[in-house]
PDB file of N, CA and C in Angstrom:
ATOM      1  N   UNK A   1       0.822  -1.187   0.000  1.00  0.00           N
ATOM      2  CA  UNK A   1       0.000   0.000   0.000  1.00  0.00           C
ATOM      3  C   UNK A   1       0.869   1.255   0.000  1.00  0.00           C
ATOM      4  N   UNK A   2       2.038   1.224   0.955  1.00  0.00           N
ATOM      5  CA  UNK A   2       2.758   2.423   1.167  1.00  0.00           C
ATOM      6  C   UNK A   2       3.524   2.299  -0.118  1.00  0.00           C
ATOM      7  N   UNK A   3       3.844   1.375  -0.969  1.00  0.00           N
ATOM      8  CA  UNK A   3       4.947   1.487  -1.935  1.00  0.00           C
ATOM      9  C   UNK A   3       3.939   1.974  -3.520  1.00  0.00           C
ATOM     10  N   UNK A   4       2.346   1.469  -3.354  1.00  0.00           N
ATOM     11  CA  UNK A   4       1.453   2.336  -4.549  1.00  0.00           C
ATOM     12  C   UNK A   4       1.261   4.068  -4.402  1.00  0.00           C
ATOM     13  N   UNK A   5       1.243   4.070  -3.285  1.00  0.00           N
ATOM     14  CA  UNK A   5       1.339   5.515  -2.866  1.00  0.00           C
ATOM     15  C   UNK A   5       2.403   6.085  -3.224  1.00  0.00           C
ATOM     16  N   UNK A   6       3.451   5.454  -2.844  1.00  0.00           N
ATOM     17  CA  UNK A   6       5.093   6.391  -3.098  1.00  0.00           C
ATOM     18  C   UNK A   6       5.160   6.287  -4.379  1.00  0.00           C
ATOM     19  N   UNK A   7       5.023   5.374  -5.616  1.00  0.00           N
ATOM     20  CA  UNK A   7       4.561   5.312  -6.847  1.00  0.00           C
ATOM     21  C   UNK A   7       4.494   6.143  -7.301  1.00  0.00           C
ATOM     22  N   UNK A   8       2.875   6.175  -7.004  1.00  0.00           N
ATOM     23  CA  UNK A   8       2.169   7.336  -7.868  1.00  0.00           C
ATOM     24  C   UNK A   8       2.915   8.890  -7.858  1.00  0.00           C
ATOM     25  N   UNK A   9       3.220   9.313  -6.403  1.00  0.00           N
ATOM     26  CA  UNK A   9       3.741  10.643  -6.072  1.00  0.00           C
ATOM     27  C   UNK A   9       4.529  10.397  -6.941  1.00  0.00           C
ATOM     28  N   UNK A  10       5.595   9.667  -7.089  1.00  0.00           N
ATOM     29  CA  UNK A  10       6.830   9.805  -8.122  1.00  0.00           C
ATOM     30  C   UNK A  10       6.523   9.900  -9.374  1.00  0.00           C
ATOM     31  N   UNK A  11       5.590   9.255  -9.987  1.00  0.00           N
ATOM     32  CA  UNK A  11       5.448   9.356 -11.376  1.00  0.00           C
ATOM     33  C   UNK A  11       4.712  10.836 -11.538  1.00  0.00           C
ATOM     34  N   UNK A  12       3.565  11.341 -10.921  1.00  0.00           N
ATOM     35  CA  UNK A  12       2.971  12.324 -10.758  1.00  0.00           C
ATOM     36  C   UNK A  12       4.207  13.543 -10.380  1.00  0.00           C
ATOM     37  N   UNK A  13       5.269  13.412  -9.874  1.00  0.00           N
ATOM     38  CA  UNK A  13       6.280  14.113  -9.959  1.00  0.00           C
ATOM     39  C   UNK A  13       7.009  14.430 -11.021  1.00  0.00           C
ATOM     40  N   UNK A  14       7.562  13.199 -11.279  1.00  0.00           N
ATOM     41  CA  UNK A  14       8.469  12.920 -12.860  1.00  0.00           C
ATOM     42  C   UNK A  14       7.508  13.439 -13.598  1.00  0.00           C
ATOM     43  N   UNK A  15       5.720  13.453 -13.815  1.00  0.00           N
ATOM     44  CA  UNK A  15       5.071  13.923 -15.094  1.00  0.00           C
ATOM     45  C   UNK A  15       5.251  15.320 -15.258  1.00  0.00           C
ATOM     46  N   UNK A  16       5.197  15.918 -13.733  1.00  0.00           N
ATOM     47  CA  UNK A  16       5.089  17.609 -13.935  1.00  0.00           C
ATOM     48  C   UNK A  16       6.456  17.839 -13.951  1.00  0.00           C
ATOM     49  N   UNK A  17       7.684  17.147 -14.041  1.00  0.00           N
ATOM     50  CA  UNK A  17       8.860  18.105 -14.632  1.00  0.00           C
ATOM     51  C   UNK A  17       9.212  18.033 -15.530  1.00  0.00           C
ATOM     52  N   UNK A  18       8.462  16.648 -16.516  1.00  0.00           N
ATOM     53  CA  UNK A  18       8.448  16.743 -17.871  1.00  0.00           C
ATOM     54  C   UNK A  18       7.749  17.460 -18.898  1.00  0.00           C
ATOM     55  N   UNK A  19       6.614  17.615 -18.012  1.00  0.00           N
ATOM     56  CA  UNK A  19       5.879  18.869 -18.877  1.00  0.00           C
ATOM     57  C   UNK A  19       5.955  20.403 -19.005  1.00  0.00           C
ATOM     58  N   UNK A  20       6.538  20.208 -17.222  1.00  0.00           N
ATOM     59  CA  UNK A  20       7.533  21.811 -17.133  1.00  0.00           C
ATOM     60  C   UNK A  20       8.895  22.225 -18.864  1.00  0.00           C
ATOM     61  N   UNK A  21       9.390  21.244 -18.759  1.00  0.00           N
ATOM     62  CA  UNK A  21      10.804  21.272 -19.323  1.00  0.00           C
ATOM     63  C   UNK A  21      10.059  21.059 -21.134  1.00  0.00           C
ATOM     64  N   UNK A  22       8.866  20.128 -21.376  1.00  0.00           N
ATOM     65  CA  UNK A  22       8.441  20.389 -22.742  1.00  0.00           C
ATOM     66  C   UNK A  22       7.727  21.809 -23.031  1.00  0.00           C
ATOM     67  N   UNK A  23       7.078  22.225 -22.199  1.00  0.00           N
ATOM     68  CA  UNK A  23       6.499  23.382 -22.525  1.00  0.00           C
ATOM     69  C   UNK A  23       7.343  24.622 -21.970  1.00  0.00           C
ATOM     70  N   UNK A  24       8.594  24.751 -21.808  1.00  0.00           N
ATOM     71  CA  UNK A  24       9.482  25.843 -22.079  1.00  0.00           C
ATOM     72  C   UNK A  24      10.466  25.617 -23.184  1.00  0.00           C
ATOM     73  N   UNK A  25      10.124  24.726 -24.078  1.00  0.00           N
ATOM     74  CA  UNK A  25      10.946  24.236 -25.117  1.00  0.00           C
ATOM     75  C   UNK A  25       9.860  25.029 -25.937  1.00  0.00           C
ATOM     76  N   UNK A  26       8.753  25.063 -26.245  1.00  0.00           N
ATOM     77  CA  UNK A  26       7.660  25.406 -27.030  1.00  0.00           C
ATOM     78  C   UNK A  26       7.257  26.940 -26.761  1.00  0.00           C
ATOM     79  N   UNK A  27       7.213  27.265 -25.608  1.00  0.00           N
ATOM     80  CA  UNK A  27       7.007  28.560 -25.119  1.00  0.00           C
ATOM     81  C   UNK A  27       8.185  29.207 -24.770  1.00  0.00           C
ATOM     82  N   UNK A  28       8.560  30.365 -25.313  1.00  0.00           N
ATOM     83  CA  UNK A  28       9.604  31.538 -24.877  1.00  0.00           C
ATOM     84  C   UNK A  28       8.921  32.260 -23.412  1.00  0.00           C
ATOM     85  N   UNK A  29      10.238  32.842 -22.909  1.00  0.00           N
ATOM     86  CA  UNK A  29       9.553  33.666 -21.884  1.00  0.00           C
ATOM     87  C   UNK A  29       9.104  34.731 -22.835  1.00  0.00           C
ATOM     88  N   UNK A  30       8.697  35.701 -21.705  1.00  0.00           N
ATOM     89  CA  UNK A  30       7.902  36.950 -21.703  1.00  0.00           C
ATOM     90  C   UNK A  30       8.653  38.084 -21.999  1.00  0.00           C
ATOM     91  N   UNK A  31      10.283  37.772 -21.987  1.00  0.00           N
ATOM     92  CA  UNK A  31      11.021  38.976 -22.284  1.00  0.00           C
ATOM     93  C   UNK A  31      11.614  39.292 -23.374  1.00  0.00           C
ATOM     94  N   UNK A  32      11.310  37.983 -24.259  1.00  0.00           N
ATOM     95  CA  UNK A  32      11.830  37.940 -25.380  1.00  0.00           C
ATOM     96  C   UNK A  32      10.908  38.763 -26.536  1.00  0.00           C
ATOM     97  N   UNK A  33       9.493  39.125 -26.044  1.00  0.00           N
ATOM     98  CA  UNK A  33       9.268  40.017 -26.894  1.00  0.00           C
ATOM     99  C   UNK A  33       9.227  41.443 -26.299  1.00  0.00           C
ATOM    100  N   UNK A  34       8.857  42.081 -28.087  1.00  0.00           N
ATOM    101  CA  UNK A  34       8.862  43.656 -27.592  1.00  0.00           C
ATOM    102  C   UNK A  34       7.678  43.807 -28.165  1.00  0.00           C
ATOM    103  N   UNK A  35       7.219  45.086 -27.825  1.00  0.00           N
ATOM    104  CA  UNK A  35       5.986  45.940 -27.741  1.00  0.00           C
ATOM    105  C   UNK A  35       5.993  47.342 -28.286  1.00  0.00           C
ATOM    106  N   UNK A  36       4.961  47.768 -29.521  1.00  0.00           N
ATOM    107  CA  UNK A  36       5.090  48.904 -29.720  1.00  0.00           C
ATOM    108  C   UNK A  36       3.933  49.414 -29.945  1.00  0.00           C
ATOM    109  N   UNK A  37       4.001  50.514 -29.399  1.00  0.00           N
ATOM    110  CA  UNK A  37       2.836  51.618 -29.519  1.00  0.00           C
ATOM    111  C   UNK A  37       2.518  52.337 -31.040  1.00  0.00           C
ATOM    112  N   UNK A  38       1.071  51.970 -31.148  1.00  0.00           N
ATOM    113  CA  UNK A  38       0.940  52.544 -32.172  1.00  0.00           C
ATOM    114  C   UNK A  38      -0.159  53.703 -31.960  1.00  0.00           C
ATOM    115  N   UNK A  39       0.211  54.995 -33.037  1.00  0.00           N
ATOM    116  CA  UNK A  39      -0.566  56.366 -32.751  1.00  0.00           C
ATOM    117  C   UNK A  39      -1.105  56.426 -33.312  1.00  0.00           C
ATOM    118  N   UNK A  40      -2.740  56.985 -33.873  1.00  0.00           N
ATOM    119  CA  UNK A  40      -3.583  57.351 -35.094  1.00  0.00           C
ATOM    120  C   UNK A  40      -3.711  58.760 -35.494  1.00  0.00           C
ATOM    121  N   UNK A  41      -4.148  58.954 -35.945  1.00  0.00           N
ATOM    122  CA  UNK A  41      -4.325  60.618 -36.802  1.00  0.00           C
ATOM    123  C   UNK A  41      -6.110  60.592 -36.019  1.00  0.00           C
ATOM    124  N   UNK A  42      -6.622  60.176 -35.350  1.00  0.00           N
ATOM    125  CA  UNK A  42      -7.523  60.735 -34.616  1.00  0.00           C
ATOM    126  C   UNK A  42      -7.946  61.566 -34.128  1.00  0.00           C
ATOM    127  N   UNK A  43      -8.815  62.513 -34.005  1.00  0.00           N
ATOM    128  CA  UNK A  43      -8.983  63.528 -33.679  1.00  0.00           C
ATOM    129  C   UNK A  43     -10.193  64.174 -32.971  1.00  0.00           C
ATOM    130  N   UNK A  44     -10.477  64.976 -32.099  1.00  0.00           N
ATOM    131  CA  UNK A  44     -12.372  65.240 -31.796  1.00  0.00           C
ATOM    132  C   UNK A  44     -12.908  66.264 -32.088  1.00  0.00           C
ATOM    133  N   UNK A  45     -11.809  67.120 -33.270  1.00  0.00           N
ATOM    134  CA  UNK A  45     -12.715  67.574 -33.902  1.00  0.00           C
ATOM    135  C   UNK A  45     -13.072  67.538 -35.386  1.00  0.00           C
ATOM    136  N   UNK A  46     -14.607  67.378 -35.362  1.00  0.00           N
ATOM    137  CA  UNK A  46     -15.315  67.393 -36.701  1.00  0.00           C
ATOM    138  C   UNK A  46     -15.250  67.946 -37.857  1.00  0.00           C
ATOM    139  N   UNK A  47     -14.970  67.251 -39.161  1.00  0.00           N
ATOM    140  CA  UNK A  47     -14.881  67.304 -40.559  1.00  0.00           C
ATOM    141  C   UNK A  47     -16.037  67.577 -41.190  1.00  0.00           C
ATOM    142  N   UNK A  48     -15.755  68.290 -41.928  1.00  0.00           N
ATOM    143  CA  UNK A  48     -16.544  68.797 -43.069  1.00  0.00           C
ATOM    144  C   UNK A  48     -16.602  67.143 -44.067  1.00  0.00           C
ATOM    145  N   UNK A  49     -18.185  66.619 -44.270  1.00  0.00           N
ATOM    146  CA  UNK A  49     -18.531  65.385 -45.420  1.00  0.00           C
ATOM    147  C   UNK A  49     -17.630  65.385 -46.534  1.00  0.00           C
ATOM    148  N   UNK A  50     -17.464  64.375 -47.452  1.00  0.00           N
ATOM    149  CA  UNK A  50     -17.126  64.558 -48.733  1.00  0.00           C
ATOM    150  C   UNK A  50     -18.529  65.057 -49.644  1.00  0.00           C
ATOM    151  N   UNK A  51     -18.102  65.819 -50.226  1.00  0.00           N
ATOM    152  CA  UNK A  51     -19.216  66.333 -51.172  1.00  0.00           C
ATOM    153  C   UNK A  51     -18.847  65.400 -51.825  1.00  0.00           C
ATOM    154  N   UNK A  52     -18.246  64.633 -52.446  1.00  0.00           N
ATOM    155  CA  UNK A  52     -19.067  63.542 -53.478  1.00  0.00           C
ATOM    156  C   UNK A  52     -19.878  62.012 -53.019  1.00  0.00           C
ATOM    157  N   UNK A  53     -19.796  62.527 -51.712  1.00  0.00           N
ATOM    158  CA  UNK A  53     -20.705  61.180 -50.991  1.00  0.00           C
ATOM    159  C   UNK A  53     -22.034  61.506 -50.165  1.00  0.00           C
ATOM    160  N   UNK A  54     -21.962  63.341 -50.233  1.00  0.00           N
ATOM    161  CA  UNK A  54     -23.083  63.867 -49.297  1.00  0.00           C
ATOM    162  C   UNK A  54     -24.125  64.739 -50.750  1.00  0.00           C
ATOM    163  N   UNK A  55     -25.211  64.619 -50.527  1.00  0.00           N
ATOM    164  CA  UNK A  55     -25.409  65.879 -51.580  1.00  0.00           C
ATOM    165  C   UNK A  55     -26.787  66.611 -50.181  1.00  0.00           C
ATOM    166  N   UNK A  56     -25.850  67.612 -50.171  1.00  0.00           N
ATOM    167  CA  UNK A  56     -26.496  69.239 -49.426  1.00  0.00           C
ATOM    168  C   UNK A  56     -28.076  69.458 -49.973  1.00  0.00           C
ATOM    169  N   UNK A  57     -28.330  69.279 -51.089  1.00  0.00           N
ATOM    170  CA  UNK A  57     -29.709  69.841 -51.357  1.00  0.00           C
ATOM    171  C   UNK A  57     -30.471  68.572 -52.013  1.00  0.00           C
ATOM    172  N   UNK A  58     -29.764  67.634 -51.141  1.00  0.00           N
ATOM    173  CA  UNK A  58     -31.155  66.110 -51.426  1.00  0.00           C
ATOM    174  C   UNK A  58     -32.058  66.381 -49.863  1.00  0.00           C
ATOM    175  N   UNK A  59     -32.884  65.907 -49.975  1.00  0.00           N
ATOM    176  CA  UNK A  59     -33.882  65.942 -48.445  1.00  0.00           C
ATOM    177  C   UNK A  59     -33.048  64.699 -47.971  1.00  0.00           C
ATOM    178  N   UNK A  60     -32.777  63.137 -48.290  1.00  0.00           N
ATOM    179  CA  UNK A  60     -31.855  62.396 -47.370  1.00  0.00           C
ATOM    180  C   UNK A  60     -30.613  62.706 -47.938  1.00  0.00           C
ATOM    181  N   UNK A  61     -29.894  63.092 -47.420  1.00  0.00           N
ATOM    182  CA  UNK A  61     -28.371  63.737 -47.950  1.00  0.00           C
ATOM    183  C   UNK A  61     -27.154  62.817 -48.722  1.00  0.00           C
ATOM    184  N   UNK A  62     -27.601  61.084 -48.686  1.00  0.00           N
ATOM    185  CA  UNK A  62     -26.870  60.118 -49.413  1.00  0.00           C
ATOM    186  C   UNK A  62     -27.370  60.657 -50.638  1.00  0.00           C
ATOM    187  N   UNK A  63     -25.904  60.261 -51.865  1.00  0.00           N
ATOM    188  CA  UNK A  63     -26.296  60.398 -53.154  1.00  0.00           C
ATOM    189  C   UNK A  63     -26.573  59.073 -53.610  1.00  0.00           C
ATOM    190  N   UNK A  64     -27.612  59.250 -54.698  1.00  0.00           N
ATOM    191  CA  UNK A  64     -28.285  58.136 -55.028  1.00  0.00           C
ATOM    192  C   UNK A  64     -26.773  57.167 -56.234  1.00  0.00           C
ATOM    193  N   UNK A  65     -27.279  55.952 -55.843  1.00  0.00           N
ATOM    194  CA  UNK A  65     -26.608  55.135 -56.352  1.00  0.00           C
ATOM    195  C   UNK A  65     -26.890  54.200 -57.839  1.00  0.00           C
ATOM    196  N   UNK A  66     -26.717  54.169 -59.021  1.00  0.00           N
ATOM    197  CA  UNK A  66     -27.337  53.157 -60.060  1.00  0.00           C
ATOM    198  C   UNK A  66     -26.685  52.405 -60.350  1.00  0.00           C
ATOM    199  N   UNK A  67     -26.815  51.231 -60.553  1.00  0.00           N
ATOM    200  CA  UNK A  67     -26.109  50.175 -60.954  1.00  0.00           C
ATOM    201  C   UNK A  67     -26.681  49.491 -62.051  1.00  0.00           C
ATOM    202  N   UNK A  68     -25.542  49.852 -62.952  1.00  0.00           N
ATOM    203  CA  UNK A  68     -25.758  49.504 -64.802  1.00  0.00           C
ATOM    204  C   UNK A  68     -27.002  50.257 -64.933  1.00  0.00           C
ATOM    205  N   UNK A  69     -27.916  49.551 -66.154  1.00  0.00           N
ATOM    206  CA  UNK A  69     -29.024  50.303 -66.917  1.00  0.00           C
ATOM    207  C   UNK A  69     -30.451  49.882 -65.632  1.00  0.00           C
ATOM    208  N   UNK A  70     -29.986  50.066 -64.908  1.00  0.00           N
ATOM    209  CA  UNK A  70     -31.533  49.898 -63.224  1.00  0.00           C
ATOM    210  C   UNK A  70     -32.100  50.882 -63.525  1.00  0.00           C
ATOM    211  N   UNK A  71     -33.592  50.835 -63.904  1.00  0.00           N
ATOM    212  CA  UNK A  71     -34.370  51.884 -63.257  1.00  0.00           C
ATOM    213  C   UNK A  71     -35.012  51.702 -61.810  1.00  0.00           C
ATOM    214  N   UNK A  72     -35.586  53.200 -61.728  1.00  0.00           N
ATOM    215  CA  UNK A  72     -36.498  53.435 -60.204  1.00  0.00           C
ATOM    216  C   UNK A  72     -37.330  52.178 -60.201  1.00  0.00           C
ATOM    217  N   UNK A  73     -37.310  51.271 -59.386  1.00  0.00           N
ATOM    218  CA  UNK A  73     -38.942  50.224 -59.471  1.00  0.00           C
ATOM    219  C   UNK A  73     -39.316  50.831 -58.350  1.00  0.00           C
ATOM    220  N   UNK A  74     -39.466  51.445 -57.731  1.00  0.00           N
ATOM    221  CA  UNK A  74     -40.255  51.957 -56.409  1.00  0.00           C
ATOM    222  C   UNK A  74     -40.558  53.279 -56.898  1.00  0.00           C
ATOM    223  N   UNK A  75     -40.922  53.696 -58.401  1.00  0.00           N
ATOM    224  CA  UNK A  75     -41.682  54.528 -58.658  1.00  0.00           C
ATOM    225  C   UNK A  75     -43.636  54.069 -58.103  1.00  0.00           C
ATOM    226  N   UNK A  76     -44.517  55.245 -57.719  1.00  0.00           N
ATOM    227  CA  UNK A  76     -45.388  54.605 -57.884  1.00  0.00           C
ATOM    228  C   UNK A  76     -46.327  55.191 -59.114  1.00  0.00           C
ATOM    229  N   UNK A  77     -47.566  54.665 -59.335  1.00  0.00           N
ATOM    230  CA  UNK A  77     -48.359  54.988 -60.503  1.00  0.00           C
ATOM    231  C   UNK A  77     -48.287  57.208 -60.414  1.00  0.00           C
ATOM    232  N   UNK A  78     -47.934  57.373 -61.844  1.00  0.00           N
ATOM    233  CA  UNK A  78     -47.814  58.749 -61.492  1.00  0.00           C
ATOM    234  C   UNK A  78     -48.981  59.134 -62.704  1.00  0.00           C
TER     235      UNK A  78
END
């Protein structure tokens, strides 16, 4: 009984210093990398739209979009 016990501890020993020693083979420390800051052109204050994506004197201010020869189908009977 005392010698399944002392066993196990040992192998359960021997497992965690083998897995210690494989997984610092696979994993670098923490100092081996570096770190850099990156800055944006961000700013809080507000831009003037692109006028070729806003139009000022539509009532919804997106400019309308067509694709190839599409007409309006959400005309209704006029």
């Amino acid at each position: 009984m005392k010698t399944d016990l002392a066993s196990s501890i040992g192998i359960a020993i021997v497992g965690v210093l083998i897995a210690y020693f494989v997984c610092n083979i696979f994993i670098s420390s923490i100092e081996d990398y570096t770190f850099s800051v990156v800055t944006t052109g961000v700013s809080a204050e507000p831009s003037n739209p692109d006028p070729e994506i806003f139009n000022y004197e539509a009532l919804n201010p997106t400019v309308e979009v067509y694709v190839g020869d599409s007409t309006d189908n959400n005309q209704e009977n006029q």
